[in-house]
C-alpha atoms as a PDB file:
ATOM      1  CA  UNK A   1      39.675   7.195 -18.203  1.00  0.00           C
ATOM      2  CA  UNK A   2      36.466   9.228 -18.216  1.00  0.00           C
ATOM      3  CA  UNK A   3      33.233   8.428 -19.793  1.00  0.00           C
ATOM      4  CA  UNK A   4      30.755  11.254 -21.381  1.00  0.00           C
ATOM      5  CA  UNK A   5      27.790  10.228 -22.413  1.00  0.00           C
ATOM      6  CA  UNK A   6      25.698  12.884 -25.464  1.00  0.00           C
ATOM      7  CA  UNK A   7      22.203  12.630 -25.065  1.00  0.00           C
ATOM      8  CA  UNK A   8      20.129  13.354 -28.033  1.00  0.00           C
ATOM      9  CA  UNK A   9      16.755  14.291 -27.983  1.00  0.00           C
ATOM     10  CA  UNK A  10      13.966  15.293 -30.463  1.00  0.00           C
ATOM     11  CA  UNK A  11      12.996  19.361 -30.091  1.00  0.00           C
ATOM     12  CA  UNK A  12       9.561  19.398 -28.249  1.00  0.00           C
ATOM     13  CA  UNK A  13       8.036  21.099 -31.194  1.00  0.00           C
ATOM     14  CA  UNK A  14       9.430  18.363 -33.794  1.00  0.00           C
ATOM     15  CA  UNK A  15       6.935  15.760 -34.574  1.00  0.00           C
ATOM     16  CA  UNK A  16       8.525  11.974 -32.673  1.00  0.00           C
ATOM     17  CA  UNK A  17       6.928   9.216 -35.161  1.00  0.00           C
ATOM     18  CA  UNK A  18       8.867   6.546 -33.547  1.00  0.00           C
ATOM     19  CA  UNK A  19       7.956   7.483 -29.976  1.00  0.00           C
ATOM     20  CA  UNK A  20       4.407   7.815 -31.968  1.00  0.00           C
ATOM     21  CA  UNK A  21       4.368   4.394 -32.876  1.00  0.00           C
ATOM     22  CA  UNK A  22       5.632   2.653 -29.407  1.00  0.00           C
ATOM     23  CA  UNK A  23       2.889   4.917 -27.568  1.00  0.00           C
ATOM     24  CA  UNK A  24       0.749   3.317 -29.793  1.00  0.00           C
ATOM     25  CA  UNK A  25       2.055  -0.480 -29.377  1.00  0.00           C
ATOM     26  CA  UNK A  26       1.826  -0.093 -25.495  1.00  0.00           C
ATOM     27  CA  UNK A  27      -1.913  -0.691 -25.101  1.00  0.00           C
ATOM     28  CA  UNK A  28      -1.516  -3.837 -26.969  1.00  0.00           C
ATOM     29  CA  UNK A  29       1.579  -5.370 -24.881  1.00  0.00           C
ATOM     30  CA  UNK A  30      -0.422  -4.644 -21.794  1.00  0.00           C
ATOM     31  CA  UNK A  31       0.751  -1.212 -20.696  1.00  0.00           C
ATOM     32  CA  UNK A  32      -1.506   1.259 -19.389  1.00  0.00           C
ATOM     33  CA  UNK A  33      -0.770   4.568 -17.746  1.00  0.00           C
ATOM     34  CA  UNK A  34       1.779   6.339 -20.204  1.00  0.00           C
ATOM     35  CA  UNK A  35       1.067   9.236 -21.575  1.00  0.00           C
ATOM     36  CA  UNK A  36       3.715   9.518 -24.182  1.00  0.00           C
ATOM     37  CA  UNK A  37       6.959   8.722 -25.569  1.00  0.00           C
ATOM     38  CA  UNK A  38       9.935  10.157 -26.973  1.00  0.00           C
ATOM     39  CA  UNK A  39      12.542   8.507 -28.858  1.00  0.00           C
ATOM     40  CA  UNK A  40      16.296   9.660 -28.665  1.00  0.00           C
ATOM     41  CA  UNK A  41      20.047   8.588 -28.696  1.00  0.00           C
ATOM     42  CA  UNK A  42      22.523   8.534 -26.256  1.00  0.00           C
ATOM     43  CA  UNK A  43      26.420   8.136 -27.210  1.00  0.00           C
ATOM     44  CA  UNK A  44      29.258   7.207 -24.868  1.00  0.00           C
ATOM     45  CA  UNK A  45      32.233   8.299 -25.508  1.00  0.00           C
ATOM     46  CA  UNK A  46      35.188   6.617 -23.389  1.00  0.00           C
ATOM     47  CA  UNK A  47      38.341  10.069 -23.147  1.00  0.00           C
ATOM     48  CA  UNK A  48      41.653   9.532 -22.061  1.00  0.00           C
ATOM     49  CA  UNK A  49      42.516  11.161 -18.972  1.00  0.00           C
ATOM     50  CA  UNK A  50      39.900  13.560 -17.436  1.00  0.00           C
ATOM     51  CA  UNK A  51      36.696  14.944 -18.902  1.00  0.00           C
ATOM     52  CA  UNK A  52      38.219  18.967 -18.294  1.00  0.00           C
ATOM     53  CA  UNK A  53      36.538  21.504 -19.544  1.00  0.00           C
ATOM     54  CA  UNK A  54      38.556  21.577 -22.614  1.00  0.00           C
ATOM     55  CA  UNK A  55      37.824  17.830 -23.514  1.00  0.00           C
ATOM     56  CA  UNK A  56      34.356  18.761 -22.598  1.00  0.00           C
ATOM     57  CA  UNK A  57      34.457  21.896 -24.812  1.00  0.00           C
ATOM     58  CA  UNK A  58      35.771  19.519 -28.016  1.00  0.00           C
ATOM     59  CA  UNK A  59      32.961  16.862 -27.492  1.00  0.00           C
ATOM     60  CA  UNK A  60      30.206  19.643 -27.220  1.00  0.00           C
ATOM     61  CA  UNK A  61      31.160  20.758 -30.808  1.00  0.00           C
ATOM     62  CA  UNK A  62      31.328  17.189 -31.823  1.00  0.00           C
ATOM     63  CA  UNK A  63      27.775  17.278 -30.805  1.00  0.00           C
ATOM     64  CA  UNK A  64      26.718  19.937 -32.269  1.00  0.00           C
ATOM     65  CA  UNK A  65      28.366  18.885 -35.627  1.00  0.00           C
ATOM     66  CA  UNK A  66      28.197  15.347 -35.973  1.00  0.00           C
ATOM     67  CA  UNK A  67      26.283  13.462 -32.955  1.00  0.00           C
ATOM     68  CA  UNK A  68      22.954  16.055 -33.354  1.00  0.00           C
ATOM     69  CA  UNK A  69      21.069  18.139 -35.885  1.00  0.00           C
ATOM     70  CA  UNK A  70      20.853  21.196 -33.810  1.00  0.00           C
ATOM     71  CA  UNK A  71      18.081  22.415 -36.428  1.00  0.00           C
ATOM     72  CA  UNK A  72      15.057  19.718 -34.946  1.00  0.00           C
ATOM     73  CA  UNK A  73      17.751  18.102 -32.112  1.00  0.00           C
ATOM     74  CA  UNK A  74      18.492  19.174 -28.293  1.00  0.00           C
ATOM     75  CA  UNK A  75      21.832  17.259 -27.022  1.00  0.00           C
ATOM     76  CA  UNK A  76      22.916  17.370 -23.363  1.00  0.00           C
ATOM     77  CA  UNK A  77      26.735  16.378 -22.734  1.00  0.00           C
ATOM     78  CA  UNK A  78      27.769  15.133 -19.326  1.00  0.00           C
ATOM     79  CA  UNK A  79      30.495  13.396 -17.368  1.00  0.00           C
ATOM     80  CA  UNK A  80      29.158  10.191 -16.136  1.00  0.00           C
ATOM     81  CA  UNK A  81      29.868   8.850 -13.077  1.00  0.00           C
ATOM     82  CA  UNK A  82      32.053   6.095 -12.562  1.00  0.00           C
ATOM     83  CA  UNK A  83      29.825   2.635 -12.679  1.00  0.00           C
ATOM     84  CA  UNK A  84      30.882  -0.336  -9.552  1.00  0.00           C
ATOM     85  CA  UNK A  85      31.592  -3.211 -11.016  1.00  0.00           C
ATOM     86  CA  UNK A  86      27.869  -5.289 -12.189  1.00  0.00           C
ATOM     87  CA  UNK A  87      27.559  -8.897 -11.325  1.00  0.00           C
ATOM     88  CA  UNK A  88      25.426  -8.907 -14.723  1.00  0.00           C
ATOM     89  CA  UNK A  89      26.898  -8.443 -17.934  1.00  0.00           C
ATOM     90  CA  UNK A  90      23.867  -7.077 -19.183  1.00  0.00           C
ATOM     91  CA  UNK A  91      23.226  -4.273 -16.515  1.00  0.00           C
ATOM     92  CA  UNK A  92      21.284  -4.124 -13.654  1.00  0.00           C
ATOM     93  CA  UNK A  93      18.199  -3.053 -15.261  1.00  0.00           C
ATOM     94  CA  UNK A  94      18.363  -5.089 -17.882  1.00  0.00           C
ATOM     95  CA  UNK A  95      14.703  -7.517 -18.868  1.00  0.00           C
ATOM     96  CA  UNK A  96      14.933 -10.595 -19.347  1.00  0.00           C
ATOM     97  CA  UNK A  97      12.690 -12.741 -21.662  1.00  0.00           C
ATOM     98  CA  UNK A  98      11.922 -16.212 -20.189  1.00  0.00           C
ATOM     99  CA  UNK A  99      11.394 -18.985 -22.765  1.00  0.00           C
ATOM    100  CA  UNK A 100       7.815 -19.575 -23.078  1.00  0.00           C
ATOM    101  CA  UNK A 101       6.986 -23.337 -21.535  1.00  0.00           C
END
């Protein structure tokens, strides 16, 4: 089983409101030193067998017609590596919020 993951992003020239509005919020959690932000999606779609070209070829026109608006959206598809095993269910990278004491 192969996993492809569709990664959706705003066109530069389309205006980002959401990334417009976390820019904004970052001075005010304490974040300094980013000068903007983006918003997108990302899908993961889980094939049967191997990502081949062909499979590949099917989930790029899925993209293009149902995952992203290829008017005001870019999309990138791409195999993704397999992942080892994580000892946390909630990724590596995950943050964790610690109950305020």
């Amino acid at each position: 089983m192969a996993r492809v993951v569709v990664d959706v992003m705003l066109k530069p020239e389309i205006l980002d409101p959401q990334g417009q509005a976390i820019l904004a919020a970052l001075p005010r959690l304490g974040v300094s030193g980013i000068a903007g932000v983006r918003q997108g999606k990302r899908f993961e779609l889980e094939v049967d067998g191997d990502a081949d070209a062909d499979v590949l070829a099917r989930i790029d026109q899925l993209a293009a017609s149902l995952l992203a608006n290829p008017v005001i959206e870019d999309y990138v598809v791409r195999v993704e590596p397999p992942q080892p095993a994580q000892a946390s269910p909630t990724g590596a990278n995950a943050v964790r919020a610690e109950p305020a004491t």
